[in-house]
PDB file of N, CA and C in Angstrom:
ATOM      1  N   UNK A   1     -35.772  87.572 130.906  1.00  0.00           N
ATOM      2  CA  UNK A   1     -36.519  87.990 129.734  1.00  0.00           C
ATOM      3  C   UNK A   1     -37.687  87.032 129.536  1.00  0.00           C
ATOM      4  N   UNK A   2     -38.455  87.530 128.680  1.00  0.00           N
ATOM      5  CA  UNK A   2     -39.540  86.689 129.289  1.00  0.00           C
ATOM      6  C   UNK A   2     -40.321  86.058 127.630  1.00  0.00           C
ATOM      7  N   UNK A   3     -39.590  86.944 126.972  1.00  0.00           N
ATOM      8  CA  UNK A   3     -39.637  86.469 125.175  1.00  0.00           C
ATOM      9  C   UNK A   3     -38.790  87.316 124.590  1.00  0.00           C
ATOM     10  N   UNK A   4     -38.536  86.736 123.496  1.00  0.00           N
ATOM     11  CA  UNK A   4     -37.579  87.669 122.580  1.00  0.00           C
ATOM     12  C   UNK A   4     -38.414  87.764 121.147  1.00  0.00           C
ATOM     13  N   UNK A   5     -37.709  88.937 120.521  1.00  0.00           N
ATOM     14  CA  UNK A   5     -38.157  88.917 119.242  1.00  0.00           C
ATOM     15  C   UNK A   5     -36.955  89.343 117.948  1.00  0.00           C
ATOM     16  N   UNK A   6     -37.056  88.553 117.079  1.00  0.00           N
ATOM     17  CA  UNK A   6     -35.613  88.594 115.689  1.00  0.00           C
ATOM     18  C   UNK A   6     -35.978  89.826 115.402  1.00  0.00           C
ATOM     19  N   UNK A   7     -35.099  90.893 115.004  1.00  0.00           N
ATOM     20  CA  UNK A   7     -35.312  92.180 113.987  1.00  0.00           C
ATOM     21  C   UNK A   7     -34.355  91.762 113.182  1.00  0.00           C
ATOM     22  N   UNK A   8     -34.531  91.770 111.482  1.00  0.00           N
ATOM     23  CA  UNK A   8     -33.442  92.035 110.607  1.00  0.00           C
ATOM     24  C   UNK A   8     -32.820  93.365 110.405  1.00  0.00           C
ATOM     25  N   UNK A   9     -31.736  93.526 110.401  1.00  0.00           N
ATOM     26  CA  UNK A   9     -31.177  94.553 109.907  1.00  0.00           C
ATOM     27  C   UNK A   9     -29.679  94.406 108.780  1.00  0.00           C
ATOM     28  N   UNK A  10     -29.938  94.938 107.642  1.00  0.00           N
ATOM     29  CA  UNK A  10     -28.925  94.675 106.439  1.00  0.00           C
ATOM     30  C   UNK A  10     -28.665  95.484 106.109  1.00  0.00           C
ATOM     31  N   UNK A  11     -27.716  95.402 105.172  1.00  0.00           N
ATOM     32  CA  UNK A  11     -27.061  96.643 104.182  1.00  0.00           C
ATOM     33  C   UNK A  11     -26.010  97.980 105.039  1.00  0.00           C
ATOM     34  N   UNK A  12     -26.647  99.165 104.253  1.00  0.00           N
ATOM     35  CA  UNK A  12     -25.329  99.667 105.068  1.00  0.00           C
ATOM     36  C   UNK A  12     -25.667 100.025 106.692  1.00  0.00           C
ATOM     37  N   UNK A  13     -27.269 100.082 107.149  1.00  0.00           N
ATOM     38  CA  UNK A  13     -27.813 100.145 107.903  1.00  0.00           C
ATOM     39  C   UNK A  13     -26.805  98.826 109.048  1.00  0.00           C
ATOM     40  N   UNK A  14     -26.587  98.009 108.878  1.00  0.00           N
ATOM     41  CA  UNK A  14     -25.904  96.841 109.807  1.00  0.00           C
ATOM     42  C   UNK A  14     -24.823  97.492 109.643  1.00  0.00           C
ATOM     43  N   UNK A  15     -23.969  97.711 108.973  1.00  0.00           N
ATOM     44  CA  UNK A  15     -22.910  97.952 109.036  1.00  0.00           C
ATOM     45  C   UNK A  15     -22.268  99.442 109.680  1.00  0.00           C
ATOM     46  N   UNK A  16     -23.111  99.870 110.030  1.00  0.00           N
ATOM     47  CA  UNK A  16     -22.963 101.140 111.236  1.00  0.00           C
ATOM     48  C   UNK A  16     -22.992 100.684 112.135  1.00  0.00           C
ATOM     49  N   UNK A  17     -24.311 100.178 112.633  1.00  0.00           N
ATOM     50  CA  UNK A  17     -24.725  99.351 114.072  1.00  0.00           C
ATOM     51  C   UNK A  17     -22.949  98.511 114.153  1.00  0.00           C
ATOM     52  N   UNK A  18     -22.975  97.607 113.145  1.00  0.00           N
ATOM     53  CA  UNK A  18     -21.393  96.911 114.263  1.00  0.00           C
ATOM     54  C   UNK A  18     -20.341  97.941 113.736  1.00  0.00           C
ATOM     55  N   UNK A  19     -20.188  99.016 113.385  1.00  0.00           N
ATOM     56  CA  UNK A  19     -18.947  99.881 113.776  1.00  0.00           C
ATOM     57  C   UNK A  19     -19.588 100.668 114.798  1.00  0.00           C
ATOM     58  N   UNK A  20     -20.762 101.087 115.137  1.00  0.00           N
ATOM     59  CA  UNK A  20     -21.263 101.566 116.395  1.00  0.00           C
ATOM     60  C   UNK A  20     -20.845 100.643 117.578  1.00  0.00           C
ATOM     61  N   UNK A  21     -21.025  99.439 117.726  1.00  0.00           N
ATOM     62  CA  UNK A  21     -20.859  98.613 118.418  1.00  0.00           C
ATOM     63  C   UNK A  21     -19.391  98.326 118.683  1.00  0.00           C
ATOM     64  N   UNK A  22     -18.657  98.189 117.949  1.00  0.00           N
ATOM     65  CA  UNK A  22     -17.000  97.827 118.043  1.00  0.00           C
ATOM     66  C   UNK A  22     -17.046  99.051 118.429  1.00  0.00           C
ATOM     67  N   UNK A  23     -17.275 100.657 117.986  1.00  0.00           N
ATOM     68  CA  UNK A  23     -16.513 101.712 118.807  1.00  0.00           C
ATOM     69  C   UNK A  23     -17.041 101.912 119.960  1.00  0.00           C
ATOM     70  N   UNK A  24     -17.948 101.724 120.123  1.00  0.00           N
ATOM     71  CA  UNK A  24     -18.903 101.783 121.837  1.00  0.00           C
ATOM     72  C   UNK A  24     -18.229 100.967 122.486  1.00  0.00           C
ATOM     73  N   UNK A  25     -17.575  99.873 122.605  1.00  0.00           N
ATOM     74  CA  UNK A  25     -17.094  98.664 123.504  1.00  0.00           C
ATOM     75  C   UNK A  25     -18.218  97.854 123.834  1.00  0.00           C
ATOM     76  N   UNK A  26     -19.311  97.948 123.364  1.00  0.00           N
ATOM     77  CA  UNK A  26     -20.223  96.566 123.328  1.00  0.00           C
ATOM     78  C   UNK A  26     -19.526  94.893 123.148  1.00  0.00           C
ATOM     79  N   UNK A  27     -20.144  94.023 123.120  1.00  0.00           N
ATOM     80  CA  UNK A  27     -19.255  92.778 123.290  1.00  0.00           C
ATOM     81  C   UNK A  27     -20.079  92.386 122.078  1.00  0.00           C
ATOM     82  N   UNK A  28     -21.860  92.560 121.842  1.00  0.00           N
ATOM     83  CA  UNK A  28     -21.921  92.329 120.419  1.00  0.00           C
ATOM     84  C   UNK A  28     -23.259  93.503 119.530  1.00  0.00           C
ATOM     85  N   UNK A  29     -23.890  93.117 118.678  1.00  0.00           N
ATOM     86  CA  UNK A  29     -24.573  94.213 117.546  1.00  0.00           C
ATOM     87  C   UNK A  29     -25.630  94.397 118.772  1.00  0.00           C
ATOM     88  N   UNK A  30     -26.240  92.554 119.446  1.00  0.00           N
ATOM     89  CA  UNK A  30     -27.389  92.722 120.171  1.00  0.00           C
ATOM     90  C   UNK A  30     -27.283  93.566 120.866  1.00  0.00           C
ATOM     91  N   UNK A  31     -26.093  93.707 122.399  1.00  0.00           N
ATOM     92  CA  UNK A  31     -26.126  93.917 123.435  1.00  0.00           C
ATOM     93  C   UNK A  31     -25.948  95.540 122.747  1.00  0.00           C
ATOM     94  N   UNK A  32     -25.601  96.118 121.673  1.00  0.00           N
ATOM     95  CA  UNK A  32     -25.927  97.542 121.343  1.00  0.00           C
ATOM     96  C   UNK A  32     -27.152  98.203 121.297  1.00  0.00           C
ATOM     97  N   UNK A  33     -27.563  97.526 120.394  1.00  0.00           N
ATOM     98  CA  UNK A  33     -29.405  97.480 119.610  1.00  0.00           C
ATOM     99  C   UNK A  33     -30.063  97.861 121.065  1.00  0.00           C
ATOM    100  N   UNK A  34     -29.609  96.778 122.096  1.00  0.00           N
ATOM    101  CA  UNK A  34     -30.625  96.649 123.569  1.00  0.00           C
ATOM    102  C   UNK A  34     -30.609  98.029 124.127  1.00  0.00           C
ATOM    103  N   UNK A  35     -29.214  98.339 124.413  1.00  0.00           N
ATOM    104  CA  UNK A  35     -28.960  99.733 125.085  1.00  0.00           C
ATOM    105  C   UNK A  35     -29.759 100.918 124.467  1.00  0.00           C
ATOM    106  N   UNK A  36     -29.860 100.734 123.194  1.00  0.00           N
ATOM    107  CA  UNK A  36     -29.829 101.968 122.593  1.00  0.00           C
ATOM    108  C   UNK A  36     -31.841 101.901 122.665  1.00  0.00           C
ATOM    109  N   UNK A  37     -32.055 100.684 122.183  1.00  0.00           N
ATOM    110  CA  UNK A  37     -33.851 100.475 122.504  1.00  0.00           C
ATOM    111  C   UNK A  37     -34.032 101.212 123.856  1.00  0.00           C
ATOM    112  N   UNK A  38     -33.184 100.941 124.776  1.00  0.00           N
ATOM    113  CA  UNK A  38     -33.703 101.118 126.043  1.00  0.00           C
ATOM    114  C   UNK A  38     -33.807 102.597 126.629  1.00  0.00           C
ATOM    115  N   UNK A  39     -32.818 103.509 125.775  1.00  0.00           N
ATOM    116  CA  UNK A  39     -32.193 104.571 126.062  1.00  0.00           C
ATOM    117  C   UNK A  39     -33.368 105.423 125.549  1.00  0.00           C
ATOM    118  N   UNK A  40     -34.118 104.797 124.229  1.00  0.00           N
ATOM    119  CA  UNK A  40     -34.963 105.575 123.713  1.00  0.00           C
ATOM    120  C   UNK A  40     -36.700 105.482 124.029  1.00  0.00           C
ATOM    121  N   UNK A  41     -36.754 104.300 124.602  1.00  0.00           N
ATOM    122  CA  UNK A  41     -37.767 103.936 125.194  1.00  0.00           C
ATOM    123  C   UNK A  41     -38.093 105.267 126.508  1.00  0.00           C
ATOM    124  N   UNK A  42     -37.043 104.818 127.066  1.00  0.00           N
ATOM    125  CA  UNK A  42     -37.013 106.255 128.356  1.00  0.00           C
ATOM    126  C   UNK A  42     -37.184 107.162 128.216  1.00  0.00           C
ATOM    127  N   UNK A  43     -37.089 107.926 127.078  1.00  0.00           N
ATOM    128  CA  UNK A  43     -37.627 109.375 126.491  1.00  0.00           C
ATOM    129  C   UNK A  43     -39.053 109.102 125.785  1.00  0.00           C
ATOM    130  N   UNK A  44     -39.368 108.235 125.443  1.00  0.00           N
ATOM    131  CA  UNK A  44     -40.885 108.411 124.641  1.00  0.00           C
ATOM    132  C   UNK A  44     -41.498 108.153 125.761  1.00  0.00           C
ATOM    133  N   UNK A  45     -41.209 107.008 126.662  1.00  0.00           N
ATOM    134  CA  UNK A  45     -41.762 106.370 127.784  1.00  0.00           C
ATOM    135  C   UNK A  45     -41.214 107.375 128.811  1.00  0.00           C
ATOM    136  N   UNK A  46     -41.987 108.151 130.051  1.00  0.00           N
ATOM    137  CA  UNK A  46     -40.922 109.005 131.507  1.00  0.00           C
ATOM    138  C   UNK A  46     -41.591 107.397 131.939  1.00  0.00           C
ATOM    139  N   UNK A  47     -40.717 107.889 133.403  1.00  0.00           N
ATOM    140  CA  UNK A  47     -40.750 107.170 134.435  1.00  0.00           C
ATOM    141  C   UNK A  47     -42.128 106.570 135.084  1.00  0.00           C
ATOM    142  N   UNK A  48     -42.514 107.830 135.084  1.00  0.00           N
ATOM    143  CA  UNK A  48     -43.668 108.003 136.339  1.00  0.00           C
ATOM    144  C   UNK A  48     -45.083 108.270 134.498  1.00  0.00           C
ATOM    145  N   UNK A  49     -45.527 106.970 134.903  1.00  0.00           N
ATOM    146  CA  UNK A  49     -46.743 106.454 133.622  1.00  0.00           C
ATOM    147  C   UNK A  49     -48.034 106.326 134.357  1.00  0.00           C
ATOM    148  N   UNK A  50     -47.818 107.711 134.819  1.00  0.00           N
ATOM    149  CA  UNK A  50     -49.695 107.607 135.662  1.00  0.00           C
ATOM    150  C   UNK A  50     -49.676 108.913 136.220  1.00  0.00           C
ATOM    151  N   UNK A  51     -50.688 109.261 136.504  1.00  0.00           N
ATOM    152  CA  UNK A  51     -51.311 110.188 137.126  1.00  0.00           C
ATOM    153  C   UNK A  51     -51.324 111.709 135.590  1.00  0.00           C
ATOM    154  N   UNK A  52     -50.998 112.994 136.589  1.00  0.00           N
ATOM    155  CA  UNK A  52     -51.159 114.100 135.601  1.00  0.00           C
ATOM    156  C   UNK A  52     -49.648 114.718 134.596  1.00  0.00           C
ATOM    157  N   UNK A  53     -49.223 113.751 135.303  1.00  0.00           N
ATOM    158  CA  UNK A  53     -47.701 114.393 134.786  1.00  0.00           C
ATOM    159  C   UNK A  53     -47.434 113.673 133.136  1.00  0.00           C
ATOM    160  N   UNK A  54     -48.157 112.455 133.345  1.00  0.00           N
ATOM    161  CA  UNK A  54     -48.163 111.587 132.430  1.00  0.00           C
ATOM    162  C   UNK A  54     -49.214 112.308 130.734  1.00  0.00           C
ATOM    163  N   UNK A  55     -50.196 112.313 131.531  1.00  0.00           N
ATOM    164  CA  UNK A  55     -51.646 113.287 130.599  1.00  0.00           C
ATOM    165  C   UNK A  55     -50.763 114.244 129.769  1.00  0.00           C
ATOM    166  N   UNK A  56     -49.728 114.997 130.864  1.00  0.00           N
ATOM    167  CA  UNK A  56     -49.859 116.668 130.124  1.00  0.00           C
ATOM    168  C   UNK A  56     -48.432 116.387 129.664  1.00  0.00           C
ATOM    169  N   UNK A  57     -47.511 114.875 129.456  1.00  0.00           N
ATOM    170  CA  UNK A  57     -46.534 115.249 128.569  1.00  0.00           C
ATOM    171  C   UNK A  57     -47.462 114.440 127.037  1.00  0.00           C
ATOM    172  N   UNK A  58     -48.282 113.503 127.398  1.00  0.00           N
ATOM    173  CA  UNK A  58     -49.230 113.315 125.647  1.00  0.00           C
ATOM    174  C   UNK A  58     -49.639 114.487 125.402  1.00  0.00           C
ATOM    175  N   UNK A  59     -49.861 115.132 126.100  1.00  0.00           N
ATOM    176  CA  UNK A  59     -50.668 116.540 125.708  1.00  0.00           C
ATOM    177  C   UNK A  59     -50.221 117.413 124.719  1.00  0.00           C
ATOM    178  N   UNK A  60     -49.019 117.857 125.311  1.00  0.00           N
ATOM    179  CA  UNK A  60     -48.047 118.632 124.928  1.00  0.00           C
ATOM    180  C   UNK A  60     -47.617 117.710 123.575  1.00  0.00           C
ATOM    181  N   UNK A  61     -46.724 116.432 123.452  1.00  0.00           N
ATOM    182  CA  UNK A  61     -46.878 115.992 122.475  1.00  0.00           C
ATOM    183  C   UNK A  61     -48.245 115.598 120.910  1.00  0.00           C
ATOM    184  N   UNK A  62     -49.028 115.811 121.306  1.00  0.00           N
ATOM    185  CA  UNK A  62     -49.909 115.721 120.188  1.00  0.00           C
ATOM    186  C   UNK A  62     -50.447 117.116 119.959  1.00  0.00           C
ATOM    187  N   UNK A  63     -50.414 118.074 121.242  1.00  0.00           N
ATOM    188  CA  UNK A  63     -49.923 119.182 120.340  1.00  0.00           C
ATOM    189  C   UNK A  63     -49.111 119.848 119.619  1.00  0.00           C
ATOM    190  N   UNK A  64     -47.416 119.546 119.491  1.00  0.00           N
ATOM    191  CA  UNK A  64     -46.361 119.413 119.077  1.00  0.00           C
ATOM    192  C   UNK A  64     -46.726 118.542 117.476  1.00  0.00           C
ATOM    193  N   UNK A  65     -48.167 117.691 117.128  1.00  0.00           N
ATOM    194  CA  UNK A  65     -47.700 116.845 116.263  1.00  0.00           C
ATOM    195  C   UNK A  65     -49.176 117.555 115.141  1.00  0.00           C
ATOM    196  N   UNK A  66     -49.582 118.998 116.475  1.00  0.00           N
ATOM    197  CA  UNK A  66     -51.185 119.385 115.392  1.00  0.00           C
ATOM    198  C   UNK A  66     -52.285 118.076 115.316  1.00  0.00           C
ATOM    199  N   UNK A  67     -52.638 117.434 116.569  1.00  0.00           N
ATOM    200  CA  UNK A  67     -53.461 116.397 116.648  1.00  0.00           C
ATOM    201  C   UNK A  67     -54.608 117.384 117.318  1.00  0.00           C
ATOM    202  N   UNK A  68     -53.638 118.098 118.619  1.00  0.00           N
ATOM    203  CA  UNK A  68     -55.034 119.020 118.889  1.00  0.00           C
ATOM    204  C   UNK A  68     -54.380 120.327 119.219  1.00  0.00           C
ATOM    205  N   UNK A  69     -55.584 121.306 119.584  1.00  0.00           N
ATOM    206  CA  UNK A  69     -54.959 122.749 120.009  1.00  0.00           C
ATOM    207  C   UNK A  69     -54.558 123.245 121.088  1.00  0.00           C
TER     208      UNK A  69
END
């Protein structure tokens, strides 16, 4: 890793994350939080971040959001 960064999370919002975490079999809240960042990163983010395949899924998304027609 090459930096890290603190997120707070409180209230009843934490207290899902570690019953998410104890029922997932995670070992702790972090190593949940990570998976789940990562899981979702991969869907906003594809794989392949270049060429036309890349263009026409923004595409499709900001037309999905009425940015354009």
């Amino acid at each position: 890793m090459f930096g890290s960064y603190k997120v707070k999370i409180e209230g009843d919002l934490l207290d899902k994350v570690k019953q998410c975490a104890d029922t997932g079999g995670y070992g702790s809240v972090d190593e949940f939080v990570a998976h789940v960042l990562e899981k979702e990163i991969k869907k906003v983010l594809p794989p392949d971040q270049t060429g036309s395949r890349c263009k026409e899924l923004v595409k499709k998304r900001l037309q999905g959001l009425g940015y354009i027609e």
